[in-house]
C-alpha atoms as a PDB file:
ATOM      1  CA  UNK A   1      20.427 -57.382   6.001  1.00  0.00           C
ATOM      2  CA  UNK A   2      21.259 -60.639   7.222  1.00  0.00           C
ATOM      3  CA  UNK A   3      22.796 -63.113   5.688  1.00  0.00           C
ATOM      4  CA  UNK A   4      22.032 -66.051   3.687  1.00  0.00           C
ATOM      5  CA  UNK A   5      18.070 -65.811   4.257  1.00  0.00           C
ATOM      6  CA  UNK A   6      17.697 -63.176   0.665  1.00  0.00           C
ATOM      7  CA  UNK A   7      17.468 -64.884  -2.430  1.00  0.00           C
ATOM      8  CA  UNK A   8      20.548 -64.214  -5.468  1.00  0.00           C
ATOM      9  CA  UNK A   9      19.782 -60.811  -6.505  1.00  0.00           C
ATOM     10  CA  UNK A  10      21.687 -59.910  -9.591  1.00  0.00           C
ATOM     11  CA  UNK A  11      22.098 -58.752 -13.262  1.00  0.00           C
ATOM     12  CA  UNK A  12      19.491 -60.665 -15.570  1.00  0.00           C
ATOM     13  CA  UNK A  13      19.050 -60.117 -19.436  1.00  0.00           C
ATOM     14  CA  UNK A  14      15.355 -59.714 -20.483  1.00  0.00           C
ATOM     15  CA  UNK A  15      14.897 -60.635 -24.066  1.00  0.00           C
ATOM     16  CA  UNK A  16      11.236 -60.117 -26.011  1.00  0.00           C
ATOM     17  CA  UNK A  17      10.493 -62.816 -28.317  1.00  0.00           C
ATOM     18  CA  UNK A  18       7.866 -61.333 -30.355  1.00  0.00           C
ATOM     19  CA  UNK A  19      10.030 -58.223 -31.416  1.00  0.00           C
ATOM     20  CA  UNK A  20      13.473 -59.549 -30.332  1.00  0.00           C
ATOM     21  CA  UNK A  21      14.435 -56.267 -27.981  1.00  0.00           C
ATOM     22  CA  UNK A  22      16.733 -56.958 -25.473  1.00  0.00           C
ATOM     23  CA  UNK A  23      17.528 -54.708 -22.211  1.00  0.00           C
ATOM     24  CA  UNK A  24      19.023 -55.737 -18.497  1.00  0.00           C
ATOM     25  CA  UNK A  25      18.001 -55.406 -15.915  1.00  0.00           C
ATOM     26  CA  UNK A  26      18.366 -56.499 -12.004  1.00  0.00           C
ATOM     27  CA  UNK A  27      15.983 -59.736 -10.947  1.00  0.00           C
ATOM     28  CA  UNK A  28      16.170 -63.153  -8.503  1.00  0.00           C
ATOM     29  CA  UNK A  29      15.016 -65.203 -11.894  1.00  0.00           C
ATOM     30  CA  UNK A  30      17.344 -67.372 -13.585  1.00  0.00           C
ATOM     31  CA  UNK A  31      18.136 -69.249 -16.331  1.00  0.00           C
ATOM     32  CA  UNK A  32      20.017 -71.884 -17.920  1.00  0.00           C
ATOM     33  CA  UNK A  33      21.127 -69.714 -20.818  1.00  0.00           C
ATOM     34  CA  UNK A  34      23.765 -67.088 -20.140  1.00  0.00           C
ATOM     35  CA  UNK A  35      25.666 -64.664 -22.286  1.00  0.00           C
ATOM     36  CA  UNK A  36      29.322 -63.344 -20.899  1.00  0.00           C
ATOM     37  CA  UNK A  37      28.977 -59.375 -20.499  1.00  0.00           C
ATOM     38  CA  UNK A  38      32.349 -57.486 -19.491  1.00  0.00           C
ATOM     39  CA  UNK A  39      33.395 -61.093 -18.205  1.00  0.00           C
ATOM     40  CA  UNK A  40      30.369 -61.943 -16.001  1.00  0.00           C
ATOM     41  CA  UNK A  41      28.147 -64.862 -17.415  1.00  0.00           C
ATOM     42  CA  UNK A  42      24.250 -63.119 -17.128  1.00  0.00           C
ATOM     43  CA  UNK A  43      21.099 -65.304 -17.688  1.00  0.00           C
ATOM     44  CA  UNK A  44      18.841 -64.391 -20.253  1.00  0.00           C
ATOM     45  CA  UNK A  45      15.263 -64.544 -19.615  1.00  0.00           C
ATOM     46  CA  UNK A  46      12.428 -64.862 -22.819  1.00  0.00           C
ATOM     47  CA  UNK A  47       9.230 -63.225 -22.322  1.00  0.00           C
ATOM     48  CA  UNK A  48       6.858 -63.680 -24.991  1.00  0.00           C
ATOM     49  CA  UNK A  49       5.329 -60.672 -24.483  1.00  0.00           C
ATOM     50  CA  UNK A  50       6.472 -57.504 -23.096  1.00  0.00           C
ATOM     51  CA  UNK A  51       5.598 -53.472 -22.762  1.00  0.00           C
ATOM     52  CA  UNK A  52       7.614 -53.287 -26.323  1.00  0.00           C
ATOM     53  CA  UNK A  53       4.857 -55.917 -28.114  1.00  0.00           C
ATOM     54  CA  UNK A  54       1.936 -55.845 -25.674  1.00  0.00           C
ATOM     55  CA  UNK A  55      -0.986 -54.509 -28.235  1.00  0.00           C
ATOM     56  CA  UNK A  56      -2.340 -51.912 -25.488  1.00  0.00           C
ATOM     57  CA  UNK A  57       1.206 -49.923 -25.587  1.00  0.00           C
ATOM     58  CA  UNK A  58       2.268 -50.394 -28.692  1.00  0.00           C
ATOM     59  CA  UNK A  59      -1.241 -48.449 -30.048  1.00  0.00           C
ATOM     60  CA  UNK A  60      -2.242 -52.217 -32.146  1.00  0.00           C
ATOM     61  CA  UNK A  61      -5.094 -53.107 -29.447  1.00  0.00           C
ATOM     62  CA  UNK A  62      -8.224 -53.858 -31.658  1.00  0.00           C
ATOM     63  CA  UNK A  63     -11.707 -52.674 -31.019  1.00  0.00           C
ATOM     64  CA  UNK A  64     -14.889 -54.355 -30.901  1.00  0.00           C
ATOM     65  CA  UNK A  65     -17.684 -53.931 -31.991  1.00  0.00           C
ATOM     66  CA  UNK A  66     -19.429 -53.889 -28.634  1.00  0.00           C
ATOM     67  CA  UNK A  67     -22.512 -51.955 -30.179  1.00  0.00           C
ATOM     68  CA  UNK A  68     -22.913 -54.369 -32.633  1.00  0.00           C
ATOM     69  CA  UNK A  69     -23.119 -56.939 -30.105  1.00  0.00           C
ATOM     70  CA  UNK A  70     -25.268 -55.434 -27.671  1.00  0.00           C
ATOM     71  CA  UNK A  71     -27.619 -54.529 -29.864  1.00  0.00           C
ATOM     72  CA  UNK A  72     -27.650 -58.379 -31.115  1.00  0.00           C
ATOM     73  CA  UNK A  73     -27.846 -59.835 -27.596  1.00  0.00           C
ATOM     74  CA  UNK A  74     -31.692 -57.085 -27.339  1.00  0.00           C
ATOM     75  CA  UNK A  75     -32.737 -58.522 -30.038  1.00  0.00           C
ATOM     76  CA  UNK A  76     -31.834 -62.198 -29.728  1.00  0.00           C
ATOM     77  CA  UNK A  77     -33.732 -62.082 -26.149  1.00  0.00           C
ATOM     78  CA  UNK A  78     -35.698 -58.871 -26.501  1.00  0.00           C
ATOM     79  CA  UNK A  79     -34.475 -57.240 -23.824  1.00  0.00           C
ATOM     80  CA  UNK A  80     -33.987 -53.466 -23.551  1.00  0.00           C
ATOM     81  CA  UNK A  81     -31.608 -51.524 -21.181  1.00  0.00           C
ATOM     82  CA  UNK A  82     -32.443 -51.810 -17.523  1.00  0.00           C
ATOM     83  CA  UNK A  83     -33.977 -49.132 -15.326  1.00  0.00           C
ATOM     84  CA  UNK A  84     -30.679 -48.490 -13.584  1.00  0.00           C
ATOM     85  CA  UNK A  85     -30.314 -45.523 -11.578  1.00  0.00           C
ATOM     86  CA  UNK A  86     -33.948 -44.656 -11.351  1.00  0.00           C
ATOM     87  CA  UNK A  87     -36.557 -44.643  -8.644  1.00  0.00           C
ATOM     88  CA  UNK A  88     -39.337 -47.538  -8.531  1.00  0.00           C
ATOM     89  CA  UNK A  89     -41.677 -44.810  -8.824  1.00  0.00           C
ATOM     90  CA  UNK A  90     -40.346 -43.264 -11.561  1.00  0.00           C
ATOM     91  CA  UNK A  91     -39.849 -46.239 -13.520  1.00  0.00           C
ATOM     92  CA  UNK A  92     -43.136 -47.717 -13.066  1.00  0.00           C
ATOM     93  CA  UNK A  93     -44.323 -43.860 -14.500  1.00  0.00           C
ATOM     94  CA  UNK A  94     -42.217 -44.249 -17.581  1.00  0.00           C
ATOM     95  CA  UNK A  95     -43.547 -47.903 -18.337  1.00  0.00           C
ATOM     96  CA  UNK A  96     -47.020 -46.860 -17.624  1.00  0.00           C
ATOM     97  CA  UNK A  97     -46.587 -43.560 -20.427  1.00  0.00           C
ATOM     98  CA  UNK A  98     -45.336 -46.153 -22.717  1.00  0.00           C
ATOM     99  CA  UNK A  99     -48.057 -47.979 -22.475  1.00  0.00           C
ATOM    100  CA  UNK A 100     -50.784 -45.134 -22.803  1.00  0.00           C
ATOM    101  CA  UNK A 101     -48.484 -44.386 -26.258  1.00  0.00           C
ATOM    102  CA  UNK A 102     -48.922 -47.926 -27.761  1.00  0.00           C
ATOM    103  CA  UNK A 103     -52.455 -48.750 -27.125  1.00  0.00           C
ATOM    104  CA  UNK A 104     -55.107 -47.707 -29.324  1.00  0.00           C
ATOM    105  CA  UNK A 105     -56.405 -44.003 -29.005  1.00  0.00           C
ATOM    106  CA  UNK A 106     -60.351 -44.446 -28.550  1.00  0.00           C
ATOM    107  CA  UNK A 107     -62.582 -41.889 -30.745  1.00  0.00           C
END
């Protein structure tokens, strides 16, 4: 390595905020608040959120209603799902049986 062009690499204290869990760990950061451990002053870094609070690993993570929604948004602008994935062809077929079914059946 050579010298002086590497930034400080050295012990840093991470500290959660939302559940208060503290751990070290190596880092460049730094910080104006230390703590002495085994004689060496160590910054200590806040997160406000971490892997210990985050709601996706701790198992909290909410879910929506995305049905709900969806089927809102269809019938707020009357749309229905989309003819993804099929042919032209065969789309225009499937509109054009839908149509036969809805209109009146002549006697």
């Amino acid at each position: 390595m050579k010298p002086e062009i590497h930034p400080d690499y050295h012990d840093v204290i991470f500290v959660d905020s939302a559940t208060g869990t503290e751990w070290t760990s190596r880092s460049t950061v730094t910080s104006e608040e230390t703590r002495e451990i085994e004689g060496v002053d160590v910054p200590i870094v806040r997160l406000e959120i971490s892997a210990v609070s985050h709601p996706f690993w701790t198992g909290t993570q909410r879910e929506l209603d995305t049905d709900g929604k969806i089927d809102r948004f269809r019938k707020r602008y009357g749309g229905t799902k989309p003819n993804v994935g099929k042919s032209p062809a065969k789309a225009e077929a499937e509109e054009s049986e839908e149509a036969a079914a809805e209109a009146p059946a002549e006697e």
